[in-house]
N, C-alpha and C. Protein backbone atom coordinates (compact mmCIF):
# COMPACT_ATOMS: atom_id res chain seq x y z
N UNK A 1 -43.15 18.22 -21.74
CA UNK A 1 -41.97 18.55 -20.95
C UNK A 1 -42.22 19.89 -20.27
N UNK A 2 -42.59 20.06 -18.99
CA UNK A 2 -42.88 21.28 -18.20
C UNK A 2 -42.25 21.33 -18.17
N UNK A 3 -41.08 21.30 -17.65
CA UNK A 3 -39.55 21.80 -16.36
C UNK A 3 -39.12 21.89 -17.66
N UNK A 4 -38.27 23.03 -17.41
CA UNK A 4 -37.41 24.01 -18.30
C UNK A 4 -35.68 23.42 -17.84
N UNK A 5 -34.72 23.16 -19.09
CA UNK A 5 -33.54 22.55 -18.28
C UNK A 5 -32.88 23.04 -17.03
N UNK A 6 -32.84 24.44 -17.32
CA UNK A 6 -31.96 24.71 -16.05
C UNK A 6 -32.89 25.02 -14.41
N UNK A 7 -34.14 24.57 -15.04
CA UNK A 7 -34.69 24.29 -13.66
C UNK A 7 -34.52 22.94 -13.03
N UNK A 8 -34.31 21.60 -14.32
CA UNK A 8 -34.04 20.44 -14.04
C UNK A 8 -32.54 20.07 -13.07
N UNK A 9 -31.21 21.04 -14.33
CA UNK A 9 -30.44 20.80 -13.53
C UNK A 9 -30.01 21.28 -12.27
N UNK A 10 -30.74 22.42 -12.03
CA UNK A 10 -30.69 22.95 -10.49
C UNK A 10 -31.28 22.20 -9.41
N UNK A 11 -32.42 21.15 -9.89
CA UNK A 11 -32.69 20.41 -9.20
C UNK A 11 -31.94 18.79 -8.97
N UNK A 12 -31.32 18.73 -9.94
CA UNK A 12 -30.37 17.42 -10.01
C UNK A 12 -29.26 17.70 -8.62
N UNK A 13 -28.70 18.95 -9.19
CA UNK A 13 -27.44 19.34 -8.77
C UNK A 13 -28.08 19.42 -6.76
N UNK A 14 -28.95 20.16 -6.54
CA UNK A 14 -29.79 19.71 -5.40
C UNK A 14 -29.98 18.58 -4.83
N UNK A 15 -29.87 17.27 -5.78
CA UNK A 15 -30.06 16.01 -4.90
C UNK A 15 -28.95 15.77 -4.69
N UNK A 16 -28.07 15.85 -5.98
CA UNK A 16 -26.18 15.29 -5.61
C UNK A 16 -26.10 16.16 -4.29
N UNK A 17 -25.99 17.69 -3.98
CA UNK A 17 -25.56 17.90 -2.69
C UNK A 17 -26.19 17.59 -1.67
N UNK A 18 -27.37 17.18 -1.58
CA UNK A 18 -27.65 16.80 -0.13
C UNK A 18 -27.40 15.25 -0.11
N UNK A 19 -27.44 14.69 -1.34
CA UNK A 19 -26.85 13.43 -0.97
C UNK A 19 -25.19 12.77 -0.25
N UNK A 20 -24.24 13.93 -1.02
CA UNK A 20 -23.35 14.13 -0.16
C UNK A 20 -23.29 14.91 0.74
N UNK A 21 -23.91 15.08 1.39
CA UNK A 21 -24.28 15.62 2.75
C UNK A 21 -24.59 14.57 3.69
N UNK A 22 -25.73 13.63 3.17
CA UNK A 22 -25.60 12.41 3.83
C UNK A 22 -24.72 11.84 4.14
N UNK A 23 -23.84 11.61 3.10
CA UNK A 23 -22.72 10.30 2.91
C UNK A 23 -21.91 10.92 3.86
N UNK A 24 -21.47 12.24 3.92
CA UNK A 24 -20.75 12.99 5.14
C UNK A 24 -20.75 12.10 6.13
N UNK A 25 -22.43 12.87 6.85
CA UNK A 25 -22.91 12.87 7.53
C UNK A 25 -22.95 11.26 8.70
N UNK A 26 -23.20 10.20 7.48
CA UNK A 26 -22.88 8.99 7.96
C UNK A 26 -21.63 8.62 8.51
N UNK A 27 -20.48 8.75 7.61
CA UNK A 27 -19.28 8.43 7.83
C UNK A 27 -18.64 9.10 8.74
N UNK A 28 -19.08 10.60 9.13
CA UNK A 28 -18.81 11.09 10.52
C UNK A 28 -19.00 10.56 11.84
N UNK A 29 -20.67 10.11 11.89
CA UNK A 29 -21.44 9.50 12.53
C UNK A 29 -20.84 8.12 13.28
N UNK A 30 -20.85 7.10 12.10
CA UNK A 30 -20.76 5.59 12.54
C UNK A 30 -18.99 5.14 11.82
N UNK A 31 -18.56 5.95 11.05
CA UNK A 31 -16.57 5.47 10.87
C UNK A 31 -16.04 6.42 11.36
N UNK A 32 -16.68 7.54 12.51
CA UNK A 32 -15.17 8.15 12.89
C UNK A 32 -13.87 8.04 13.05
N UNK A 33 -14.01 6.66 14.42
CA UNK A 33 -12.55 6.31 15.27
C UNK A 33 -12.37 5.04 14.58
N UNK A 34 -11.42 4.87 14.44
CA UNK A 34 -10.52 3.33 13.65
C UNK A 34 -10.68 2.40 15.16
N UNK A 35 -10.60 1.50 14.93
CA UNK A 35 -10.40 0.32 15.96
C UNK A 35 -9.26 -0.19 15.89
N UNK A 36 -8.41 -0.60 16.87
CA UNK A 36 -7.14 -0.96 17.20
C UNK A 36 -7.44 -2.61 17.28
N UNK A 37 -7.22 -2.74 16.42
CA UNK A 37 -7.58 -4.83 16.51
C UNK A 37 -6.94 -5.22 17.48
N UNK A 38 -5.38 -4.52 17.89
CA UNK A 38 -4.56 -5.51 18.81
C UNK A 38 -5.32 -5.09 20.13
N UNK A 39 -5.97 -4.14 20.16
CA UNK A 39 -6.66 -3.94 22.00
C UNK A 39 -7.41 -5.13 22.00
N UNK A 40 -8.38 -5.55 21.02
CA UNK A 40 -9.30 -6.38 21.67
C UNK A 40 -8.82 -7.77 21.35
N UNK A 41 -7.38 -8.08 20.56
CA UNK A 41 -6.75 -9.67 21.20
C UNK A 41 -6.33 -9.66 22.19
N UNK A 42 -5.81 -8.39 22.37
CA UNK A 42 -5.14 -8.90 23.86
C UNK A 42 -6.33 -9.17 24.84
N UNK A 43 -7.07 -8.09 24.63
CA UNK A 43 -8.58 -8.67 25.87
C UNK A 43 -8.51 -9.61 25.77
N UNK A 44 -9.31 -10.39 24.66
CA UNK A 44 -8.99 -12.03 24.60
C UNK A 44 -8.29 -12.97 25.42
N UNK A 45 -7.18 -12.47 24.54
CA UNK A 45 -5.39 -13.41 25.39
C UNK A 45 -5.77 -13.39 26.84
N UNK A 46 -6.20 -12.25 27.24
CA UNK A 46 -5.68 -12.12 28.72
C UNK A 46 -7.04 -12.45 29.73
N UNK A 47 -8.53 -12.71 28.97
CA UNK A 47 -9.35 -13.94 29.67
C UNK A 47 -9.28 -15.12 29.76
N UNK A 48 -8.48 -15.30 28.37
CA UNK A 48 -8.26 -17.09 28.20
C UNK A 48 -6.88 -17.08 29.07
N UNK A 49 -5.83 -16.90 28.93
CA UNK A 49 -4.40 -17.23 29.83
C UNK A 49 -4.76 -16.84 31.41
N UNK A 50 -5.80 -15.95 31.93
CA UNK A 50 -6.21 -15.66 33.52
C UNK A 50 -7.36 -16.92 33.62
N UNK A 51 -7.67 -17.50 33.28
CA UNK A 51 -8.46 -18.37 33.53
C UNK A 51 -8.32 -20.04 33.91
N UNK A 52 -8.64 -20.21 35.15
CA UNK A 52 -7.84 -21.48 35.78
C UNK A 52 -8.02 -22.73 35.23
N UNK A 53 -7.46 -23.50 35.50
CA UNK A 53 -7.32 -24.77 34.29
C UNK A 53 -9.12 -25.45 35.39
N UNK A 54 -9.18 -25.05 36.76
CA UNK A 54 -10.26 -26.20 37.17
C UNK A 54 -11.61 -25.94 36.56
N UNK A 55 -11.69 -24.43 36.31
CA UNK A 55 -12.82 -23.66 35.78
C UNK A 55 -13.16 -24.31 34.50
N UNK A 56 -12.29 -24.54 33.42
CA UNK A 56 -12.53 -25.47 32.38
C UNK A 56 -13.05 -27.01 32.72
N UNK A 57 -12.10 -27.28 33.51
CA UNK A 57 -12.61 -29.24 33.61
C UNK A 57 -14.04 -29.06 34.56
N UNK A 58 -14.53 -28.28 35.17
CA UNK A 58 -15.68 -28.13 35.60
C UNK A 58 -17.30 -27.99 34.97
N UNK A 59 -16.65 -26.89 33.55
CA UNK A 59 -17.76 -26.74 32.47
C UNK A 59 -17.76 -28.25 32.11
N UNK A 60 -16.44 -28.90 31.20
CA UNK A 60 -16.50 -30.27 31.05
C UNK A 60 -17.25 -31.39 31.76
N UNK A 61 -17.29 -31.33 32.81
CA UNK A 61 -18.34 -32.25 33.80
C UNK A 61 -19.75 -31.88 33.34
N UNK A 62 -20.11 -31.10 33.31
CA UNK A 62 -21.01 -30.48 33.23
C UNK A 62 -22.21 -30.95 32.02
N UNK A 63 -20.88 -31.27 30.97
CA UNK A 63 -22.00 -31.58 29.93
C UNK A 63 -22.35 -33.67 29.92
């Protein structure tokens, strides 16, 4: 056993903080802003209800 304890746990305590440093770091990164689910139904809603009934029976021919 080289490493003396409180050299061990100074080094433990060293990985826990940069590991939460990561975890920060991520969740800053890629979960900042929340997403509003209802923005992107309505996108939805409002390609399918703008879209002309011939444009459909046309794909239909098609196949």
């Amino acid at each position: 056993m080289g490493m003396k304890r409180p050299a061990l746990a100074k080094e433990i305590a060293a990985i826990l903080v940069l590991k939460l440093a990561l975890i920060i770091t991520f969740k800053l990164v890629f979960f900042s802003d929340p997403v509003d689910v209802n923005q992107g139904a309505t996108a939805i809603d409002n390609q399918f209800l703008n879209a002309s009934p011939s444009a459909s029976k046309e794909s239909d021919n098609d196949r």
